[in-house]
N, C-alpha and C. Protein backbone atom coordinates (compact mmCIF):
# COMPACT_ATOMS: atom_id res chain seq x y z
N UNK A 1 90.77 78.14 95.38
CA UNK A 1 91.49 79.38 95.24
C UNK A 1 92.95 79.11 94.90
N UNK A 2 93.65 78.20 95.47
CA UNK A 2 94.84 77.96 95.03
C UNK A 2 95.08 77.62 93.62
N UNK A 3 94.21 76.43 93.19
CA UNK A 3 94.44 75.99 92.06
C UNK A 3 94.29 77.23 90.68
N UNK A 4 93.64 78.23 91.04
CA UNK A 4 93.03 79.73 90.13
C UNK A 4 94.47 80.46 90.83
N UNK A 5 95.29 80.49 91.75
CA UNK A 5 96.83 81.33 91.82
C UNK A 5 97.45 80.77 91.28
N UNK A 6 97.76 78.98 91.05
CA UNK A 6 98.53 78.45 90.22
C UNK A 6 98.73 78.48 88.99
N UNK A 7 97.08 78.73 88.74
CA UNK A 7 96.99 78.85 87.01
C UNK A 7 97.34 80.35 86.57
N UNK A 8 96.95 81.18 87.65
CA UNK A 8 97.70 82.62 87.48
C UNK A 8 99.23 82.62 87.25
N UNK A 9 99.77 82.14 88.33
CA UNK A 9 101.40 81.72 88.09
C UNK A 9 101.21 81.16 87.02
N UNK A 10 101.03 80.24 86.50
CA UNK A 10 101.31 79.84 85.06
C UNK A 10 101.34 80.84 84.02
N UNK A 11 99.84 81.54 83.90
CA UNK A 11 100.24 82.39 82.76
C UNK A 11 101.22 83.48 83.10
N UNK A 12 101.42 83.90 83.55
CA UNK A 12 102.69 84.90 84.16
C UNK A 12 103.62 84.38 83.56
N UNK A 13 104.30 83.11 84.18
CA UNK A 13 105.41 82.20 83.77
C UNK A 13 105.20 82.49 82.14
N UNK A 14 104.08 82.08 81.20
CA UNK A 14 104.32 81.73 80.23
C UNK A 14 104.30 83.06 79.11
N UNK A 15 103.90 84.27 80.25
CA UNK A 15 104.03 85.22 79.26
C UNK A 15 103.24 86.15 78.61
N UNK A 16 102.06 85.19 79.07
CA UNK A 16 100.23 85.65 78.84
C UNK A 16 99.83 86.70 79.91
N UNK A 17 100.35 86.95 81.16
CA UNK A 17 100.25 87.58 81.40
C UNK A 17 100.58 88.90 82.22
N UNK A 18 100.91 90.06 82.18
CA UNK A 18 101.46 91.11 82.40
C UNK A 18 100.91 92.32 82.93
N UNK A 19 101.43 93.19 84.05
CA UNK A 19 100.91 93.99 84.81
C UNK A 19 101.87 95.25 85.38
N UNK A 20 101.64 95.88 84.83
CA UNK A 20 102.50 97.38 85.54
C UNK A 20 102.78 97.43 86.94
N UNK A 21 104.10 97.94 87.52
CA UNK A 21 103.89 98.08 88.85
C UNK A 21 102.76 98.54 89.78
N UNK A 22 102.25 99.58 88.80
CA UNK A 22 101.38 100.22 89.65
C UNK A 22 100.25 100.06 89.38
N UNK A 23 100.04 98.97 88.52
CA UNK A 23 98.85 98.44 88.40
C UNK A 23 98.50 97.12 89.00
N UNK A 24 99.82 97.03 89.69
CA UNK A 24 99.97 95.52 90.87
C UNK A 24 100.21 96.01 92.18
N UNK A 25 100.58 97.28 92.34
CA UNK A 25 100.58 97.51 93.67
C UNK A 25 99.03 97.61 94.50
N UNK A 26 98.23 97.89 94.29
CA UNK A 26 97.37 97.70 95.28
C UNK A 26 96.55 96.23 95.46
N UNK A 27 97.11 94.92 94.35
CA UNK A 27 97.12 93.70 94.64
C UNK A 27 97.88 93.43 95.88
N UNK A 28 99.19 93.90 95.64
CA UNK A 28 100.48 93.27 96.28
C UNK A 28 99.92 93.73 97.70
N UNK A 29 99.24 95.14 98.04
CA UNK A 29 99.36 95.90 99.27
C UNK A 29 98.19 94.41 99.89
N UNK A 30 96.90 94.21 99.45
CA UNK A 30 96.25 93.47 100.01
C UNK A 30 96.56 92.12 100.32
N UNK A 31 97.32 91.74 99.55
CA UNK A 31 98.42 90.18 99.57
C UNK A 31 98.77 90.46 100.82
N UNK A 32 99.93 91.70 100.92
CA UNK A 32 100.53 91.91 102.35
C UNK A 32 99.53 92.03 103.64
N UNK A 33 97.93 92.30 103.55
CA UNK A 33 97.41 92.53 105.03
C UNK A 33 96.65 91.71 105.01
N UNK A 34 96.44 90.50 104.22
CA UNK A 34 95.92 89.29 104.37
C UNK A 34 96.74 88.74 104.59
N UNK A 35 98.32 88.29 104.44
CA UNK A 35 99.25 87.87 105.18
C UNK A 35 99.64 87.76 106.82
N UNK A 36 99.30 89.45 106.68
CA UNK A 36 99.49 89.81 108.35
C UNK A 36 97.79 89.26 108.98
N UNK A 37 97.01 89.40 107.97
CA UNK A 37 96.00 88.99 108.81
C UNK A 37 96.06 87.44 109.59
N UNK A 38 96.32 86.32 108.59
CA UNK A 38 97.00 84.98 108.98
C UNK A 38 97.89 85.03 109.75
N UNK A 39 98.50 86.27 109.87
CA UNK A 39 99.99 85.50 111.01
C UNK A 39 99.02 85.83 112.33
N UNK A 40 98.01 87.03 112.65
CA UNK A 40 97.23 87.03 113.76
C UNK A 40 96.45 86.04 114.08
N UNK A 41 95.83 85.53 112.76
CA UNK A 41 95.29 84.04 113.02
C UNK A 41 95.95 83.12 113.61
N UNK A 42 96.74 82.90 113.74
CA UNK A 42 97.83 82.18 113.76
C UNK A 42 97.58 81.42 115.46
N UNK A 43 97.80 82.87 115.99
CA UNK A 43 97.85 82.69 117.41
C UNK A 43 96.15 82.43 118.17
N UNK A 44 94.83 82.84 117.39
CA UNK A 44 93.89 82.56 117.78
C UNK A 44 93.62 81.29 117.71
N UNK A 45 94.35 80.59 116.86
CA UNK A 45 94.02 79.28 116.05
C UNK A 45 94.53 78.08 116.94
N UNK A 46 95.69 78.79 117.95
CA UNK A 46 96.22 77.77 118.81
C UNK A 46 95.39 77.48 120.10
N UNK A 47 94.22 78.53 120.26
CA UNK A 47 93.40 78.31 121.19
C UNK A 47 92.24 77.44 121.01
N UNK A 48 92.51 77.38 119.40
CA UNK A 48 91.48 76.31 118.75
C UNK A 48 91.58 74.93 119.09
N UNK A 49 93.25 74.47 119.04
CA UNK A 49 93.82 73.29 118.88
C UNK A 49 94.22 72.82 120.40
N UNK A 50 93.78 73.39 121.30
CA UNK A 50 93.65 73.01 122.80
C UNK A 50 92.57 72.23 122.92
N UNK A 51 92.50 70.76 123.36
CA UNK A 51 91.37 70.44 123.93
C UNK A 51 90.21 70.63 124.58
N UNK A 52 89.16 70.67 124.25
CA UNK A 52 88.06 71.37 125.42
C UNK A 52 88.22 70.57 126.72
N UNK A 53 87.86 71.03 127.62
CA UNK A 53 87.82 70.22 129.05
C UNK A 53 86.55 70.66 129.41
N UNK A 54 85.59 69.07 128.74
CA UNK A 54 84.39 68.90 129.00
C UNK A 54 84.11 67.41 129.88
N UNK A 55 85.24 66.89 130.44
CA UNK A 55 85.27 65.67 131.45
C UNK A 55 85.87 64.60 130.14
N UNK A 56 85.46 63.18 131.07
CA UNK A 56 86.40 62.01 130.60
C UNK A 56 84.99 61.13 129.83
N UNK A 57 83.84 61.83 130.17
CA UNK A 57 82.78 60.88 129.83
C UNK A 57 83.23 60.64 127.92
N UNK A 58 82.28 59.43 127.68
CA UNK A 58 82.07 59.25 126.21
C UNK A 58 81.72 60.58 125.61
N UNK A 59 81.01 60.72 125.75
CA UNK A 59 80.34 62.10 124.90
C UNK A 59 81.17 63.06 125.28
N UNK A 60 81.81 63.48 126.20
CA UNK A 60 82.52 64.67 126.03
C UNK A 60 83.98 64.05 125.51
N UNK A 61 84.42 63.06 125.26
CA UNK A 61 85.85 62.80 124.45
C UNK A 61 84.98 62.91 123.37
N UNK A 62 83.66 62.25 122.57
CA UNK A 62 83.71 62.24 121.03
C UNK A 62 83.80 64.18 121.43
N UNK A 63 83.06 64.60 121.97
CA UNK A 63 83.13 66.14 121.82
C UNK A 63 84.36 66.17 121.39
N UNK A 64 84.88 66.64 122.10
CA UNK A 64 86.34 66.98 122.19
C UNK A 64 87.09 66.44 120.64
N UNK A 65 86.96 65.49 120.60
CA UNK A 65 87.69 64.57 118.94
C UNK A 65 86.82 65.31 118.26
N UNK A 66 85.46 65.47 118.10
CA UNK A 66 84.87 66.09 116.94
C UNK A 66 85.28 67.33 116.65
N UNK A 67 85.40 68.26 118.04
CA UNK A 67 85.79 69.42 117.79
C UNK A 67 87.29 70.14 117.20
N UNK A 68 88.40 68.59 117.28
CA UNK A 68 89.93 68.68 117.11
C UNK A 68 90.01 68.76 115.73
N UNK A 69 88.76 67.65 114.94
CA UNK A 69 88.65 67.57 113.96
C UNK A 69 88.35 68.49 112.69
N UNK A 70 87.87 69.24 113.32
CA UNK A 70 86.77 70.81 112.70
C UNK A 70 88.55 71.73 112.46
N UNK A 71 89.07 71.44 113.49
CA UNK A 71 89.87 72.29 113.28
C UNK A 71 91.36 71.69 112.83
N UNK A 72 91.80 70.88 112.85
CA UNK A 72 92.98 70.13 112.00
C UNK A 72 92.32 68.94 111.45
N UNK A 73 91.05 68.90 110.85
CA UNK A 73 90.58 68.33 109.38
C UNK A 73 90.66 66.93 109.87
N UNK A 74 89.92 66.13 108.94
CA UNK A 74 89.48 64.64 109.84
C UNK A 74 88.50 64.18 108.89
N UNK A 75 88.12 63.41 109.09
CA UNK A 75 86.62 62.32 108.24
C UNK A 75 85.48 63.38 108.63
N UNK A 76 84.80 64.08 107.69
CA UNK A 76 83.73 64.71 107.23
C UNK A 76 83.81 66.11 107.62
N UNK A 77 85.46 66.38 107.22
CA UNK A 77 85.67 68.23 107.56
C UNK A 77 87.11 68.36 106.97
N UNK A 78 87.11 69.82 106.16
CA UNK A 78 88.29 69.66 105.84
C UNK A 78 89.21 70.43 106.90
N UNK A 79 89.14 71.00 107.59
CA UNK A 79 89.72 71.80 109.25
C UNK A 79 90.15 72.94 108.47
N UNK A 80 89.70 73.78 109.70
CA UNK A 80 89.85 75.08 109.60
C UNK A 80 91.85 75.40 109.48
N UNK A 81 92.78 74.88 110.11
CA UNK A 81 93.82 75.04 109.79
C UNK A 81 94.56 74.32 108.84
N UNK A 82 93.98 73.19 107.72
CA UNK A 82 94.11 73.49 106.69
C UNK A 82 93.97 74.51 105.39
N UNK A 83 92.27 75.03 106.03
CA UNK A 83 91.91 75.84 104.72
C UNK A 83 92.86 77.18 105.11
N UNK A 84 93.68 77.30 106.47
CA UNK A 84 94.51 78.49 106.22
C UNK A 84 95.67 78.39 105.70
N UNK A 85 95.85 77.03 105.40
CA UNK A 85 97.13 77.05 104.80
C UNK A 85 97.30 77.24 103.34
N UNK A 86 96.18 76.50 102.67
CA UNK A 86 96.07 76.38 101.40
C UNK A 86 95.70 78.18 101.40
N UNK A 87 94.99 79.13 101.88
CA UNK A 87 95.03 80.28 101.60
C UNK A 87 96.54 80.92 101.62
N UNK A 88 97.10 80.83 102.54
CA UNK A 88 98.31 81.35 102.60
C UNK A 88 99.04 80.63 101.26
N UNK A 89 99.26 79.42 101.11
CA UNK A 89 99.35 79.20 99.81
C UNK A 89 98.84 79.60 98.22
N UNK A 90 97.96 80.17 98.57
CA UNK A 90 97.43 80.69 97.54
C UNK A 90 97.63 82.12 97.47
N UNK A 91 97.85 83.06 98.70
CA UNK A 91 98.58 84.12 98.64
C UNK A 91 100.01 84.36 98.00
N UNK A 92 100.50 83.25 98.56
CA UNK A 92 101.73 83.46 98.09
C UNK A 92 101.90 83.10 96.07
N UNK A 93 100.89 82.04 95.87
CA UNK A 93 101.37 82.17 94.82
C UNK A 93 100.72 83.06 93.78
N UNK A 94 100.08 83.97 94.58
CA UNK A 94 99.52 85.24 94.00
C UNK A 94 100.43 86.15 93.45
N UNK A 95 101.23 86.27 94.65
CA UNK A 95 102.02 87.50 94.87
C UNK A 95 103.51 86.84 93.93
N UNK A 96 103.56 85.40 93.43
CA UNK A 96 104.81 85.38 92.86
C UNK A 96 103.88 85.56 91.28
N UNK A 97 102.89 85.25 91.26
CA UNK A 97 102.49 85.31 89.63
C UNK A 97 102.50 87.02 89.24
N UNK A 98 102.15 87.86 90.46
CA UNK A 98 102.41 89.34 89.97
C UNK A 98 103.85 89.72 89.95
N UNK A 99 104.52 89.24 90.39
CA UNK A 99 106.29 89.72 90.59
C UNK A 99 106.46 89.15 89.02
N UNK A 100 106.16 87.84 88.69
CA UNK A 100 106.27 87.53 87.18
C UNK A 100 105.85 88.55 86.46
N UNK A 101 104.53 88.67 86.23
CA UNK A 101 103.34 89.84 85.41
C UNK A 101 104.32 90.98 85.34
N UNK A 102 105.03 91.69 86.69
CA UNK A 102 105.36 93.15 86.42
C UNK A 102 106.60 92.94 85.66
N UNK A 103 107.59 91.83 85.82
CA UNK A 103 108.44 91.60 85.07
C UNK A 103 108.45 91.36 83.47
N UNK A 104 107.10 90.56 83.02
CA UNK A 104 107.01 90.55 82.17
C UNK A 104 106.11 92.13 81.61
N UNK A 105 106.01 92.73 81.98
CA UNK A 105 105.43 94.14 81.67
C UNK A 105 106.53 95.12 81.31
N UNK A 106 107.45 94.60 82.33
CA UNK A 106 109.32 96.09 82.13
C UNK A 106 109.63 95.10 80.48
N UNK A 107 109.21 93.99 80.37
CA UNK A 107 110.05 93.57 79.16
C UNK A 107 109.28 93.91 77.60
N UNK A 108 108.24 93.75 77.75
CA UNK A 108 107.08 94.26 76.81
C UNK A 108 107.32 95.58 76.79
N UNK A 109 107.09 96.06 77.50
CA UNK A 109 107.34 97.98 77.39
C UNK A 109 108.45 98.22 77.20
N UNK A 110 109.82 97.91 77.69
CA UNK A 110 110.94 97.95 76.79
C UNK A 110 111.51 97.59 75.20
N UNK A 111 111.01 96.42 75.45
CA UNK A 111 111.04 96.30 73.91
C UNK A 111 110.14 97.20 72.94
N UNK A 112 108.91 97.56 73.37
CA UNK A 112 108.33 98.69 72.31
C UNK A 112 108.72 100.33 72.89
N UNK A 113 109.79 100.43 73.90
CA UNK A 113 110.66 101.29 73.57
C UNK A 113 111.55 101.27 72.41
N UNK A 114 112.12 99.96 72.83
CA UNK A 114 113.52 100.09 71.99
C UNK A 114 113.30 100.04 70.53
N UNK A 115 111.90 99.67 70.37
CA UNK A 115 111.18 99.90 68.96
C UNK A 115 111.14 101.31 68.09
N UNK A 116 110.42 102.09 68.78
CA UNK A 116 110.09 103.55 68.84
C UNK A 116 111.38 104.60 68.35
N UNK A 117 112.34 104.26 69.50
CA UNK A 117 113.74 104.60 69.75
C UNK A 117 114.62 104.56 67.93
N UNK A 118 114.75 103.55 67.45
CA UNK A 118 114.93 103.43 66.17
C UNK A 118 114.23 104.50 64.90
N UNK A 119 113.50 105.04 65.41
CA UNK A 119 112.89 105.65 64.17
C UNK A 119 112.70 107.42 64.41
């Protein structure tokens, strides 16, 4: 998902692509409550990253390590508080490829004002 916001930011950047305000606002609105949704994550996620207290035996430390792993990523997982970051990363560079898009939209539509305007 990130690497498909980056390439979004790109075409934005380059010009390819363009979007009316109000044809980005109900992007932007969902950007914003998937944002807020992550910052609530946020705090569930720290209950994640607490150790279980399943004793000192072998099997309950691999427990415990396997389970740390699931969640800040390790040998054969990518952890759940990575893949929220790279989302939040990928939000964000959502929301800068549409701030591009609408910008490049006031400039396109101005200029075939200022076209019009002449004649």
């Amino acid at each position: 998902m990130t690497a498909g916001m980056v390439g979004l930011k790109q075409a934005a950047e380059s010009g390819s692509f363009a979007i009316s305000q109000d044809g980005a606002e109900a992007y932007l609105k969902a950007i914003d409550r998937a944002e807020q949704d992550l910052f609530k994550l946020d705090r569930q996620v720290g209950l994640l990253r607490q150790d279980v207290k399943l004793g000192t035996s072998p099997d309950a430390t691999a427990l415990t390590s396997y389970n740390r792993e699931n969640v800040e990523g390790g040998a054969g997982t990518s952890g759940i508080v990575p893949a929220i970051e790279q989302l939040r990363s990928a939000l964000s560079e959502a929301r800068e490829a549409l701030q591009k898009a609408i910008e490049n939209y006031r400039e396109v539509d101005s200029s075939n004002a200022s076209t019009y305007k002449r004649y």
